[in-house]
Structure formats: structure tokens, C-alpha cells
Protein backbone atom coordinates (compact mmCIF):
# COMPACT_ATOMS: atom_id res chain seq x y z
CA UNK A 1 68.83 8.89 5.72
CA UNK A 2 66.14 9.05 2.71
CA UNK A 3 65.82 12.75 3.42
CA UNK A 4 69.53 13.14 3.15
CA UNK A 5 69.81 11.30 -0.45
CA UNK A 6 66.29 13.54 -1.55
CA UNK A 7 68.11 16.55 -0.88
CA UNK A 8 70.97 15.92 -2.90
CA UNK A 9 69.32 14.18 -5.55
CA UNK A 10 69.51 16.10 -8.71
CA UNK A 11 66.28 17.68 -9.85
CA UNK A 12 64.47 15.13 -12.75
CA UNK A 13 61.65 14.06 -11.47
CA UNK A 14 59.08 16.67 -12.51
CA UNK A 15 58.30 19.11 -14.68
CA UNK A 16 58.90 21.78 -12.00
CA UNK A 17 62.39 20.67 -11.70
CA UNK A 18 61.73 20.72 -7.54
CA UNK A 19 63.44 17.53 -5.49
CA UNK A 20 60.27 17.84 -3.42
CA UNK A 21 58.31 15.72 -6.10
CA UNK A 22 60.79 12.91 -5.25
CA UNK A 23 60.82 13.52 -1.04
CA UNK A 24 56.78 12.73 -1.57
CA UNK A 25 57.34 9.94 -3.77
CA UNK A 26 59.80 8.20 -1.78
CA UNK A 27 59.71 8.67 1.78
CA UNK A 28 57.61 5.68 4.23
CA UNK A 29 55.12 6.38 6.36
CA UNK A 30 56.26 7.02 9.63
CA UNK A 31 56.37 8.67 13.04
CA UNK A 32 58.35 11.73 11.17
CA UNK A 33 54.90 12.12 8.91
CA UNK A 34 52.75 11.59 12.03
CA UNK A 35 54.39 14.56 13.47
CA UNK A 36 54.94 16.93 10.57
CA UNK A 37 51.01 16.28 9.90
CA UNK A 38 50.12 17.22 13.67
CA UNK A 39 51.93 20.41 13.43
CA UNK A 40 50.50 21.49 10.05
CA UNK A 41 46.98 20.82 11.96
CA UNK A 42 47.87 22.70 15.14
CA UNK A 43 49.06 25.81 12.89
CA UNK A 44 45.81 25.55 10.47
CA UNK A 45 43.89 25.69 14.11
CA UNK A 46 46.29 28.54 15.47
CA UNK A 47 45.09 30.50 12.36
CA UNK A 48 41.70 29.87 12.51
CA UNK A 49 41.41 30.77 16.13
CA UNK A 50 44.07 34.17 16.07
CA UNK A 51 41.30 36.21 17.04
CA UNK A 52 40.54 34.45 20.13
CA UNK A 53 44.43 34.82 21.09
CA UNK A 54 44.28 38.64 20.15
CA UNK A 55 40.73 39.04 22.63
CA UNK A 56 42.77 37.23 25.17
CA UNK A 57 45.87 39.51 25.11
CA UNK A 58 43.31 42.52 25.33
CA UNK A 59 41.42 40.86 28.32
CA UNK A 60 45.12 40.09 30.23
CA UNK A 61 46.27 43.88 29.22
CA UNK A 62 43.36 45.56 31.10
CA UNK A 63 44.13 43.75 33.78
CA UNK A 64 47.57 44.43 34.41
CA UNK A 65 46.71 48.00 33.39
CA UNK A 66 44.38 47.45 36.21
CA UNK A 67 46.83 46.29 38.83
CA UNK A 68 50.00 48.29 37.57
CA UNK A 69 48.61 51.51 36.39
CA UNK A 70 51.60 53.06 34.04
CA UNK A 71 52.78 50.22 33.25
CA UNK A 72 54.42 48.95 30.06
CA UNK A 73 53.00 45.58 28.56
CA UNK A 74 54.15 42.43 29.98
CA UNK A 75 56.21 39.77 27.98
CA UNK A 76 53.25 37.36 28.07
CA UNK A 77 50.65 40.13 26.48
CA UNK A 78 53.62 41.13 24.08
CA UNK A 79 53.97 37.40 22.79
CA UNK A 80 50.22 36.90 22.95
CA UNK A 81 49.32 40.06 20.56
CA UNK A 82 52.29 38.55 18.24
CA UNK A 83 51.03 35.10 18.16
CA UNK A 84 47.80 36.98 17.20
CA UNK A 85 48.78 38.09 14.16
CA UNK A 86 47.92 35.63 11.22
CA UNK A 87 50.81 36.54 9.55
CA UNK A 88 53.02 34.89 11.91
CA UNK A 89 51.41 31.60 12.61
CA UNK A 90 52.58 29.33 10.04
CA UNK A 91 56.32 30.85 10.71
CA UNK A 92 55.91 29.94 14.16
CA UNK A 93 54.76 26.14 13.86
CA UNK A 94 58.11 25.81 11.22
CA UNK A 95 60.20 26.16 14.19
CA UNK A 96 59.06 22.88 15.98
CA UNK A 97 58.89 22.09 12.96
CA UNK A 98 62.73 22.71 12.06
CA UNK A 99 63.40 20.90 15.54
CA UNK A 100 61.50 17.84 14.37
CA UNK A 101 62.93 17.25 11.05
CA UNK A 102 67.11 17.95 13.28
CA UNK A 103 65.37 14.75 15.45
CA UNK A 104 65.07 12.28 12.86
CA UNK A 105 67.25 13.16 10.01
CA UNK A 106 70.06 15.78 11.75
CA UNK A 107 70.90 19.46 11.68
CA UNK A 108 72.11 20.03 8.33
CA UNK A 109 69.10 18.15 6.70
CA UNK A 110 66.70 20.52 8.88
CA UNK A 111 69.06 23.31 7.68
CA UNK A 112 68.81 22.20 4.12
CA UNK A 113 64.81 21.22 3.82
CA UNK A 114 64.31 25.25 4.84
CA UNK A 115 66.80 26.22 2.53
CA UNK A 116 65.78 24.66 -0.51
CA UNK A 117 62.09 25.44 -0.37
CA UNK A 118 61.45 27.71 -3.31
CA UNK A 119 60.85 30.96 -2.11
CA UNK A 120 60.14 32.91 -4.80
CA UNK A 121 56.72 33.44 -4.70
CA UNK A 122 56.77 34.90 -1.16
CA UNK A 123 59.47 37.14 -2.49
CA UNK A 124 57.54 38.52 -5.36
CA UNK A 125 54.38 39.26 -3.27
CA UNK A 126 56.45 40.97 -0.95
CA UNK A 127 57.85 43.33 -4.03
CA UNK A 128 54.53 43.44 -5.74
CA UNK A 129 52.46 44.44 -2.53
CA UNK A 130 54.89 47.43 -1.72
CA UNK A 131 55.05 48.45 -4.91
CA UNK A 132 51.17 48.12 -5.62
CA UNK A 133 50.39 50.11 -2.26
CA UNK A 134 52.24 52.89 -3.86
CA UNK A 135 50.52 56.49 -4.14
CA UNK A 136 50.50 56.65 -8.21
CA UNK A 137 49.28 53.40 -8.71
CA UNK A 138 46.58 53.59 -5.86
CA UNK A 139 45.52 56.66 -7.16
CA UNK A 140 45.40 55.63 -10.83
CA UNK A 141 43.14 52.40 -9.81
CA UNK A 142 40.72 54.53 -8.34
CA UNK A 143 40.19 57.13 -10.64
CA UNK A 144 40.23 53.72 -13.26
CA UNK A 145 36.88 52.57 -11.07
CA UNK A 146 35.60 55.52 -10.49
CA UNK A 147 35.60 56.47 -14.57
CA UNK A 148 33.62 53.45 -15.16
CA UNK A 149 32.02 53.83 -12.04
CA UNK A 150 30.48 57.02 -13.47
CA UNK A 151 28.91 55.29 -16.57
CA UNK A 152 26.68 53.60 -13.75
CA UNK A 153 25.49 56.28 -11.20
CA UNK A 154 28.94 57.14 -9.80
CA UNK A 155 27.30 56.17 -6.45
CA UNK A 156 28.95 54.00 -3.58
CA UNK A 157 27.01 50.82 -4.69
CA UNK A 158 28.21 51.24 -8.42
CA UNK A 159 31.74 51.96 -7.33
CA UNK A 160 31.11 48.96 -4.78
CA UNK A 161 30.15 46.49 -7.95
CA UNK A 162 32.87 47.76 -10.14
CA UNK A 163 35.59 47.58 -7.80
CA UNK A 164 34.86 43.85 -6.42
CA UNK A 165 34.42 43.31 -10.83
CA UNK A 166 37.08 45.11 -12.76
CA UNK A 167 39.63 45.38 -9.74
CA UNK A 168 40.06 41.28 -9.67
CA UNK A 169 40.26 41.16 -13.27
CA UNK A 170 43.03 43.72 -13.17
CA UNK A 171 45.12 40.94 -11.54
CA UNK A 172 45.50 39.01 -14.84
CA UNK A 173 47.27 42.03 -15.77
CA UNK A 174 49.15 43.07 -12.55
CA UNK A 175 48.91 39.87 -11.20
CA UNK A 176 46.19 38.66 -8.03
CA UNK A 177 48.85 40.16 -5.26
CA UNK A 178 48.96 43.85 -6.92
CA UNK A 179 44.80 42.96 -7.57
CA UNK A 180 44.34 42.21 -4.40
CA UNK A 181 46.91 45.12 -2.61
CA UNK A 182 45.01 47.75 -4.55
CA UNK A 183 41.44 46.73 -4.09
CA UNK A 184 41.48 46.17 -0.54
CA UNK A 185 43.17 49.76 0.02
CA UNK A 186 40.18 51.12 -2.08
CA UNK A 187 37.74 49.25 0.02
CA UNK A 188 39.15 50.21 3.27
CA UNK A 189 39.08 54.26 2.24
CA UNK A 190 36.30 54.51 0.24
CA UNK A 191 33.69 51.60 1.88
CA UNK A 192 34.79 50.42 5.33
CA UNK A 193 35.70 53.82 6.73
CA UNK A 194 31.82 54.57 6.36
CA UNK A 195 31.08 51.21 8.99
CA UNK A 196 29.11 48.66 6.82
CA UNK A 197 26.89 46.23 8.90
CA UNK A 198 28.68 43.08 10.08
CA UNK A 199 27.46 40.85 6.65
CA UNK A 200 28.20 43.53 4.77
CA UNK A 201 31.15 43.71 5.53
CA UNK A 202 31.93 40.01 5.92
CA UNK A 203 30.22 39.53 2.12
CA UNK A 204 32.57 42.15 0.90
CA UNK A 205 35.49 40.71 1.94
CA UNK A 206 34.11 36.84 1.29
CA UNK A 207 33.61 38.43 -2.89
CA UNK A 208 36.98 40.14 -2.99
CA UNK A 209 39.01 36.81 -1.66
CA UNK A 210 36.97 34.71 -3.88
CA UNK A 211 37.27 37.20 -7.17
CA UNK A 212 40.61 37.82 -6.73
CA UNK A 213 41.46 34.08 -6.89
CA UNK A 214 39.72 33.61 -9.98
CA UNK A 215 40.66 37.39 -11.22
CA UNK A 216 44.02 35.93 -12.55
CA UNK A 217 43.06 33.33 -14.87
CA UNK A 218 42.79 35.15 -17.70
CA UNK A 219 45.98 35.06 -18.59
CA UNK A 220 48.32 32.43 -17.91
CA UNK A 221 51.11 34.40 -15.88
CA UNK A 222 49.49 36.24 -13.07
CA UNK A 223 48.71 33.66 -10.83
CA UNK A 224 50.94 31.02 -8.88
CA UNK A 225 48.47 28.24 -9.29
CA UNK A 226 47.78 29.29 -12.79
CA UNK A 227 52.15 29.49 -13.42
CA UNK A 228 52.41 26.09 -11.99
CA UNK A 229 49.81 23.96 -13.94
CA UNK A 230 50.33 25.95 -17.33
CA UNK A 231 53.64 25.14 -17.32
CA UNK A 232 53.26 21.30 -16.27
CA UNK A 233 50.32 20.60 -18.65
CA UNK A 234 51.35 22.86 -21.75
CA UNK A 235 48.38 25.13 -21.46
CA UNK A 236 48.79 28.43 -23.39
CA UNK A 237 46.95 31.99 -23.44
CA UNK A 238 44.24 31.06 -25.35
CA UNK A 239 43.83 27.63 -23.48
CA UNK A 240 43.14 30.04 -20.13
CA UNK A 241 40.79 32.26 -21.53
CA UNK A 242 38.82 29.71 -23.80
CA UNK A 243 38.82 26.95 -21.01
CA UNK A 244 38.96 29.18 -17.53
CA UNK A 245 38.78 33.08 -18.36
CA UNK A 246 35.84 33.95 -19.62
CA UNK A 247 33.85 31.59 -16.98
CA UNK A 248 35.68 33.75 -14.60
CA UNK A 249 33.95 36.57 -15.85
CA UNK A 250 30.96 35.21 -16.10
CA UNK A 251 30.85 33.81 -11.88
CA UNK A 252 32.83 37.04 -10.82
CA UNK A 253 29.46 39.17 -12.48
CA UNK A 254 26.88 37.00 -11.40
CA UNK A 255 28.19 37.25 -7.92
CA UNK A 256 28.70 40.35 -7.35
CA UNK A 257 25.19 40.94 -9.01
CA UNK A 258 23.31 38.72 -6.97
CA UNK A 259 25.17 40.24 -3.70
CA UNK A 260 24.45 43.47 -4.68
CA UNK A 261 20.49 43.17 -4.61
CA UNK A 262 20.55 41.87 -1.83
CA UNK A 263 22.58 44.67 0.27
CA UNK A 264 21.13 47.55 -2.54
CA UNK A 265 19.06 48.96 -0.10
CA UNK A 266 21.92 49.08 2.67
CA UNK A 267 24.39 50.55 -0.14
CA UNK A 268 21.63 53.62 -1.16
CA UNK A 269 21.81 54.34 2.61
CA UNK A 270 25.76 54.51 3.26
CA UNK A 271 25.77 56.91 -0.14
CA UNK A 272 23.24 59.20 1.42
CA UNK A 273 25.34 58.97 4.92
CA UNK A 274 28.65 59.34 2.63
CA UNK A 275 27.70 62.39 0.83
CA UNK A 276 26.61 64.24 3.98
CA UNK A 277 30.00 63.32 5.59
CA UNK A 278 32.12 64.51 2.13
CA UNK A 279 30.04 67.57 2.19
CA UNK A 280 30.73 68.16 5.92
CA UNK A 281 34.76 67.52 5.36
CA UNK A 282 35.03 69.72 1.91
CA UNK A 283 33.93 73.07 3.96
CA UNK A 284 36.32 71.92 7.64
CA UNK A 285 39.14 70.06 5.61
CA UNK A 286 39.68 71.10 2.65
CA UNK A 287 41.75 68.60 -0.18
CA UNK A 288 45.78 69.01 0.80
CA UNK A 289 46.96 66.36 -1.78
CA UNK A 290 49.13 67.33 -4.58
CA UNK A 291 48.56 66.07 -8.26
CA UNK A 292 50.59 63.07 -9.10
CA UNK A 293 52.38 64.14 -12.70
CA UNK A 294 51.46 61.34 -15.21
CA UNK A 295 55.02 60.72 -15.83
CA UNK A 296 55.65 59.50 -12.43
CA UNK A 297 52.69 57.37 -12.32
CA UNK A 298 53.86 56.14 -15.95
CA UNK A 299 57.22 55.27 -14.89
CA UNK A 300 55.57 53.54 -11.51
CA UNK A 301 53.35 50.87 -14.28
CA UNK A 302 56.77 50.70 -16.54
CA UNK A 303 58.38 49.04 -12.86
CA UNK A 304 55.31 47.16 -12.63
CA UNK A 305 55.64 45.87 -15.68
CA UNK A 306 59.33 45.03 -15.73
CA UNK A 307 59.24 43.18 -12.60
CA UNK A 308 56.22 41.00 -13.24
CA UNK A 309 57.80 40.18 -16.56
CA UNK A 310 60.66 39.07 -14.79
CA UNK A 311 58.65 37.30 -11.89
CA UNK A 312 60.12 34.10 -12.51
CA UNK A 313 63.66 35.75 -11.37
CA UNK A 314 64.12 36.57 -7.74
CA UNK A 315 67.76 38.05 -8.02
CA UNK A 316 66.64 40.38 -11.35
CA UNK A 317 63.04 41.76 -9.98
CA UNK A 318 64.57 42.51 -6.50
CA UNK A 319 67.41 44.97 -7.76
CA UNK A 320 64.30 46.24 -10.14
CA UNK A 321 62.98 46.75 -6.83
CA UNK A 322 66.13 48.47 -5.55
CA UNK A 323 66.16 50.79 -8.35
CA UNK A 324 62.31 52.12 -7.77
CA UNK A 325 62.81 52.58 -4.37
CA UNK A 326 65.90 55.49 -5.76
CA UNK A 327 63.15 56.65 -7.65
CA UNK A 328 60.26 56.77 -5.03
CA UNK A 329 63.28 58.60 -3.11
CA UNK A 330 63.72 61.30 -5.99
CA UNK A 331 60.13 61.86 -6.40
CA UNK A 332 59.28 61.96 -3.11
CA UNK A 333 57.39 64.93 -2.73
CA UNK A 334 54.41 63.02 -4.95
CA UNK A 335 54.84 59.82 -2.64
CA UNK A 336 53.85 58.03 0.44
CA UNK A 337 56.76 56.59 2.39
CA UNK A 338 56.98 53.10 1.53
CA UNK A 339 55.53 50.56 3.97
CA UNK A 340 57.55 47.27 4.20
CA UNK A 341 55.97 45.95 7.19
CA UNK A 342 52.78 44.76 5.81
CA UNK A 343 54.46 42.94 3.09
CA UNK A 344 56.93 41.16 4.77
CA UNK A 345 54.38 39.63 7.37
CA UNK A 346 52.70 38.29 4.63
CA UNK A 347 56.23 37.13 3.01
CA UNK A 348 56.56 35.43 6.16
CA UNK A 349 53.35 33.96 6.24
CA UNK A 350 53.64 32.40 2.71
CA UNK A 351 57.40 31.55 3.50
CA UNK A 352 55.66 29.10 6.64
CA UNK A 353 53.62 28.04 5.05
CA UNK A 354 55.72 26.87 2.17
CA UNK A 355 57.78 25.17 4.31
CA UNK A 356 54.72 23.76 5.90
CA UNK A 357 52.90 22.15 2.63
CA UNK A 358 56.49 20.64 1.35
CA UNK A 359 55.75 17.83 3.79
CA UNK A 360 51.78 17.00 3.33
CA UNK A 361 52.03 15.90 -0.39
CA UNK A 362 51.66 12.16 1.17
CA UNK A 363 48.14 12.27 1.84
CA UNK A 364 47.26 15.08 -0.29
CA UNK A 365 47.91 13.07 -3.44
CA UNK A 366 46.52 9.94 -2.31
CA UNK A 367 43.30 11.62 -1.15
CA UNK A 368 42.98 13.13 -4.88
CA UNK A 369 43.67 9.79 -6.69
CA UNK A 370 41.43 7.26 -8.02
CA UNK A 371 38.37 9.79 -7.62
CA UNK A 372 36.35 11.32 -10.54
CA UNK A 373 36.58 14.77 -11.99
CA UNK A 374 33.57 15.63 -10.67
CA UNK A 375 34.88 14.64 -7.25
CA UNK A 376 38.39 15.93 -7.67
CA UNK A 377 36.80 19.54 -8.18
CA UNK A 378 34.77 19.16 -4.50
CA UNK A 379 38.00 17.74 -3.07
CA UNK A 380 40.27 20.05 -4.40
CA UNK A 381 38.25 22.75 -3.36
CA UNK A 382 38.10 21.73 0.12
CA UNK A 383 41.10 21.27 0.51
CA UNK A 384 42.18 24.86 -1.05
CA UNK A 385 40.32 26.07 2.93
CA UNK A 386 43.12 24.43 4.98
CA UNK A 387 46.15 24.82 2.23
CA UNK A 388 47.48 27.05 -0.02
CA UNK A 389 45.62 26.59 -3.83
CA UNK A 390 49.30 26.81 -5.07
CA UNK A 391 50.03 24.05 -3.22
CA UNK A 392 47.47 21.58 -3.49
CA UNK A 393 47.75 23.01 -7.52
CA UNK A 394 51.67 21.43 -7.13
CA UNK A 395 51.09 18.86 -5.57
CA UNK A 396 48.55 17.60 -8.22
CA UNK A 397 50.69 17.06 -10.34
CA UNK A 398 52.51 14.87 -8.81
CA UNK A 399 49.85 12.22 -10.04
CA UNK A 400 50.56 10.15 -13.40
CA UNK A 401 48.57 10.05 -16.46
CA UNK A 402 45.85 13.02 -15.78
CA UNK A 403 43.44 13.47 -18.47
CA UNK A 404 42.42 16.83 -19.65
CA UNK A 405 39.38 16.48 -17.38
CA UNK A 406 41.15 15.75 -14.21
CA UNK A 407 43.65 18.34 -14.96
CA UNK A 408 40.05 20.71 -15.68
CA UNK A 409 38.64 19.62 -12.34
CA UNK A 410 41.61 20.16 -9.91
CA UNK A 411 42.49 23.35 -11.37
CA UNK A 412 39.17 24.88 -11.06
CA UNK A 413 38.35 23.36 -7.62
CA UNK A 414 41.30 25.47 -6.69
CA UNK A 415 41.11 28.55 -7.86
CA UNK A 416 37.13 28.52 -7.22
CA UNK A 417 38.11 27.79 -3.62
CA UNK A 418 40.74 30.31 -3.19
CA UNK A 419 38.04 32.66 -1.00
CA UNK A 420 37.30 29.96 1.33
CA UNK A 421 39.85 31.00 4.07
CA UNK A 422 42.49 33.12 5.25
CA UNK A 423 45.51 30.63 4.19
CA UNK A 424 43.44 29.71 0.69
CA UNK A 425 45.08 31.89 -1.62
CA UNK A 426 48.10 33.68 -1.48
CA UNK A 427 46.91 37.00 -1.88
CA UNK A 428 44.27 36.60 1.21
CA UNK A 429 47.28 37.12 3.86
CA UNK A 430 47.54 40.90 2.61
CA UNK A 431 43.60 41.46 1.97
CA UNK A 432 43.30 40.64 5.51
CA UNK A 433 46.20 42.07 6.73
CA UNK A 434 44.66 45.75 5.58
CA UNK A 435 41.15 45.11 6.25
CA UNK A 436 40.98 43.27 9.50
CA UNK A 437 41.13 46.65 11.83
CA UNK A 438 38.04 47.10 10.07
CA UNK A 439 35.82 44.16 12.14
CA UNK A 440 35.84 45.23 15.84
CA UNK A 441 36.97 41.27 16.85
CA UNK A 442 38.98 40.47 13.99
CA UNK A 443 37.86 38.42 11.13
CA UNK A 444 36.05 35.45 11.98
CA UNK A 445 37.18 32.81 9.88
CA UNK A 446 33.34 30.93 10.22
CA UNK A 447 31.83 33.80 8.86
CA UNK A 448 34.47 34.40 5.94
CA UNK A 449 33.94 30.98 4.99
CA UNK A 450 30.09 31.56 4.57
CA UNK A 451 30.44 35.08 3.15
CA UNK A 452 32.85 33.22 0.49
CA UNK A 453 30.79 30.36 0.30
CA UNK A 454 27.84 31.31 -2.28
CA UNK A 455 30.40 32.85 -5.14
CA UNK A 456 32.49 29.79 -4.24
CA UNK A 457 29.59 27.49 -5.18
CA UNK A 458 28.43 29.82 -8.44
CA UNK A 459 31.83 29.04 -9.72
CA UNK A 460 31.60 25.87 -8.95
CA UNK A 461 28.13 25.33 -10.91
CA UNK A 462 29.55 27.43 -14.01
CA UNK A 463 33.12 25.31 -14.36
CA UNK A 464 31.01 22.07 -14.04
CA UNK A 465 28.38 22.84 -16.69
CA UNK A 466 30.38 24.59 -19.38
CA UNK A 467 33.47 22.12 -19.36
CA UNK A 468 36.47 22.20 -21.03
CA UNK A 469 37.42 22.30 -24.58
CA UNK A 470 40.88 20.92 -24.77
């Protein structure tokens, strides 16, 4: 029962505090790990392939529609469309999961593995995306953009670069879930509502998953990954902007620059098609919106605030959350309803996959030892595609006596990778979540990984070249 002792061990063994550290340490190889490992693998496949599940419910509902004309959806297509959903997969693969852990070690050990998985990371995005998706503060990010938007054209392709440039570096502020909640609303009313070509589209969304990783590392709070290894290797403010932040800059910039000559010509042509459709909807549907008072919108960034100050504090930042939705209720004439569905799919999504990655720390940190920095920045960035960076950033430092350059190279392999895929960052889950009505077959996780792949490898040049200065 090594499980059993790990669970009730008290928490000493790392930095983090997290009995985890001690689970990875301790337990043997065995047919337990074989299993766990399988699973992760089937769910990292179930996620890769959802949109060949979602064109397969389709293809079975016009069928029965079909043969039983009026009819309502079948169980099977119902469970198909919801196993099509990204959002769900990693959930799903916990329950066999749950069942396998209850075969080797017992019920109340598969009780307690779920229930002491730290969960509050999933519960903060959850809070931060509803409250980010919020009329005020989508409203006040865009007219943000489109202010310094104006100072270069105010045309689609300069709001286009300074959205996918100052939106991600708004998440060292508002941290990369609020970032990434508020940019991809922007980009789904103001640039994917006018149909993009295919790589347009897909080299959109590759720069905002990809800038929005690296958005946050400015400061040394608004990021998990960043959170994690700060605290673990004593890195302060000035450490992330000296060592990490201002190389940010510098890839996010040269990125978006060298995308945007290369799709200029296709931008100039949406703005002519865009104007002609604004000019067409200001005479047949004229504005209906009321002005948001700046006091509301003030008092929606003071919540903001307060609850990403208090991030670290599940019980605290939800009842902050309690207390804005009374207010969202009392001002609701200048609101949107609140949408909780969105976030919680991707609460559950980070929740699986939590309780999925708590269990592949075995190879993970053997694969990352006894290579060289230059190495561990490849390797950690690879493996950022099939796990979460905060993860793999965790599980890092589970390995003794890091120097400053290994600690350099896994932390920028993983943040630089955080574009890479769907599960890669744990922002992505809502980007795509809002976005992926936008690509007639879903988002094609081959062609997000190449759209992702060039800024991914301009970070990777500028970390490895201008090195650290611990």
C-alpha cells in the first residue's frame, strides 16, 4: 500500500509543499504505471482526434434524420457530440482512470488521489474567464487596441498586429487566462466573423496560443508555470523581466511582424470587404448598445484586481466572485448575462487533466535528467505539446541540484512551447473553446501545431542566444 502511506504522508518533500513530489519519488515501476501511462496516451489521442468524433456524430445524425424524419437525437449521437468536445476528454479518461487506481490500491485511495489534487488553478481560470468575458472589461480592451490601433492606420491589419501584441502582454497584468478570454472574444467579433482563409486563420490562432503563453512572463504572478518555478527557485520581478520578459517582447514582435507581411496583402483585402459590410449595417442596423458608465467598468478592474491578488486562495477569490456576480446583478442593465458554461468546460478540462499529469512524473523526470540545457529546452518543449507547461514546469523540479542554466532551459522550453497544442497551456482550452465554431471542421490539431510552430521556434532562437543573467 505505497499509495496509501503517500497520501497520508505529511507534506516536506518539496518546495510546493504537494505529497505528489514524494508518490513520484517513491512508487516502483509497475503494471499500475503501465496502465495509468496507456490511459494518459489514449486521452492525448482522444484530444487530438475530437474533430473526427464530432464529423462522425454529424455523419450518424443525417442519417437517422434520414430514416426517422422528426426525430430527436439518439443516445449514441448525443454521447458522440459530447465526447467531441475537447473540454471533456481528459475528464473522461480520469474515470477509468479512478477505476484503475480502486484495482490496485482500493476505493478510498482512488477517492483520496482525486481529492487531493490541487485544484486551484482550474478554479481560478474558471473565475477569471467569466469574469474577463464580462461586457465592461471586453469593451474596455477593445477600445485599449483600438486607441493604439489608431496611431498605426486604425485598419483591420493594425488592429490585427496590436491585438495578437499588446493583448498577450496584458496577461502579465490580468494574468494569461483573462489575456487569453479577452483576445480571443476580440478576434472572433472583429476578425473571424469577416471569414479569413484557412492559414489565416490557423496562423492567427497558432500566434495568439503561442503569445499568450509567453504574454505572462513579465511579471512573476500571472502565469501558473511562471508561479510554480518562481517560487521553487527564488526568482523575483526583476529576475522575470531581466532574464524572460523583455525576450518575450522581443519574439512576440518579431512574430507577429514577420506573419503579418506575409498575410498583408490578404489583411488590406478583408478591411476593404469590412468597411463595405460596416457601412452596409450602420444605414439597416443601426448601434443599440448603451454606454458602459466608467464607474462600473472601474469597479469590474477593482474585482479583477482583488481576486488575482488573492489567486493563491480558492475559498477568498470565490466569495470575491460571489460578491461581483450581486453586482453584475445590480448593474444589469449595462451587462451581458454571465456565461458559466464555457468556463467550467475548461475547469473541467484542466481538472482531468490535473489528475491525469499527477501520475506521469516517472518518466517525465527521468527523460529530462542527465541531458544538457540546450537539450532540456528541445525536450521540454516537446513535451509542453502532449502535457500541460504547468506540469512538466512542476514536475521539473522534482530534479536535484539544477543550475541556473537548467532551471533557464526548462522554463523557457515551456513557456515557448505553450502554442504547440490544444492541452499545451492552460489558457488554450478557452481560446479554442470560443474560436473553434470559427473553422468549418473544427481545429485541426496538425495544422495548429504548424501555424504555432514558426513563433515557437523564434522564441526558441531568442532564449538560446541571449541567455540568462542570474
Amino acid at each position: 500500500m505505497i499509495l496509501a502511506e503517500i497520501l497520508k504522508q505529511p507534506a516536506k518533500y518539496d518546495c510546493l509543499k504537494d505529497p505528489i513530489v514524494l508518490q513520484i519519488e517513491s512508487l516502483q515501476y509497475s503494471g499500475f504505471h503501465a496502465i495509468a501511462f496507456a490511459l494518459f496516451v489514449l486521452a492525448i489521442f482522444h484530444t487530438l482526434f475530437v474533430y473526427k468524433v464530432d464529423a462522425w456524430a454529424k455523419r450518424l445524425e443525417l442519417k437517422q434524420k434520414s430514416r426517422f424524419q422528426g426525430e430527436e437525437r439518439s443516445f449514441l449521437v448525443h454521447m458522440l457530440f459530447f465526447l467531441s468536445e475537447v473540454e471533456v476528454v481528459f475528464a473522461f479518461w480520469a474515470i477509468p482512470l479512478f477505476f484503475t487506481i480502486w484495482g490496485f490500491y482500493g476505493w478510498t485511495i482512488g477517492l483520496e488521489y482525486v481529492n487531493t489534487r490541487d485544484y486551484t488553478e482550474t478554479l481560478f481560470v474558471v473565475v477569471i474567464l467569466s469574469m474577463s468575458s464580462t461586457r465592461p472589461i471586453v469593451h474596455a480592451a477593445e477600445k485599449l487596441i483600438h486607441w493604439v490601433a489608431r496611431g498605426f492606420g486604425a485598419s483591420l491589419s493594425s488592429f490585427w498586429f496590436v491585438l495578437l501584441t499588446l493583448g498577450p502582454l496584458l496577461g502579465s497584468l490580468i494574468t494569461e487566462a483573462a489575456a487569453m478570454a479577452v483576445c480571443a472574444l476580440l478576434l472572433a467579433h472583429k476578425f473571424y466573423e469577416y471569414h479569413p482563409s484557412k492559414k489565416l486563420a490557423y496562423a492567427t490562432l497558432g500566434l495568439l496560443f503561442v503569445n499568450v503563453s509567453i504574454g505572462g512572463v513579465l511579471t512573476d504572478f500571472a502565469s501558473p508555470a511562471v508561479l510554480i518555478l518562481a517560487h521553487c527557485w527564488h526568482w523575483t520581478m526583476s529576475d522575470m523581466f531581466l532574464n524572460f520578459g523583455w525576450k518575450a517582447v522581443c519574439g512576440i514582435v518579431l512574430s507577429n511582424t514577420l506573419y503579418w507581411l506575409y498575410f498583408r496583402k490578404e489583411l488590406a483585402h478583408m478591411n476593404v470587404r469590412i468597411k463595405a459590410i460596416d457601412i452596409y449595417s450602420a444605414h439597416t442596423n443601426p448601434p443599440t448598445d448603451t454606454p458602459i458608465p466608467i464607474w462600473i467598468t472601474f469597479i469590474h478592474m477593482l474585482f479583477m484586481a482583488l481576486i488575482v491578488s488573492v489567486s493563491h486562495y480558492p475559498a477568498i477569490f470565490i466569495a470575491v466572485f460571489l460578491f461581483f456576480i450581486g453586482f453584475h446583478q445590480a448593474t444589469r442593465p449595462h451587462q451581458h448575462p454571465i456565461r458559466l458554461g464555457r468556463p467550467l468546460m475548461v475547469g473541467l478540462f484542466l481538472a482531468g487533466l490535473i489528475i491525469h499529469g499527477g501520475l506521469q512524473g516517472w518518466w517525465v523526470a527521468k527523460l529530462l535528467e542527465g541531458l544538457s540545457p540546450l537539450s532540456v529546452m528541445g525536450v521540454a518543449m516537446a513535451l509542453t505539446g502532449f502535457n500541460d507547461n504547468t506540469a512538466i514546469s512542476y514536475l521539473s523540479t522534482l530534479i536535484p541540484d539544477w543550475g541556473k542554466a537548467f532551471q533557464y532551459a526548462v522554463f523557457t522550453g515551456v513557456v515557448a512551447g505553450g502554442g504547440l497544442s490544444v492541452i499545451a497551456n492552460a489558457p488554450n482550452p478557452a481560446g479554442y473553446s470560443i474560436l473553434k465554431k470559427y473553422f468549418e471542421k473544427g481545429i485541426h490539431p496538425i495544422s495548429l501545431f504548424l501555424a504555432a510552430l514558426i513563433p515557437t521556434i523564434i522564441l526558441y532562437a531568442i532564449y538560446f542566444f541571449f541567455g540568462p543573467l542570474f
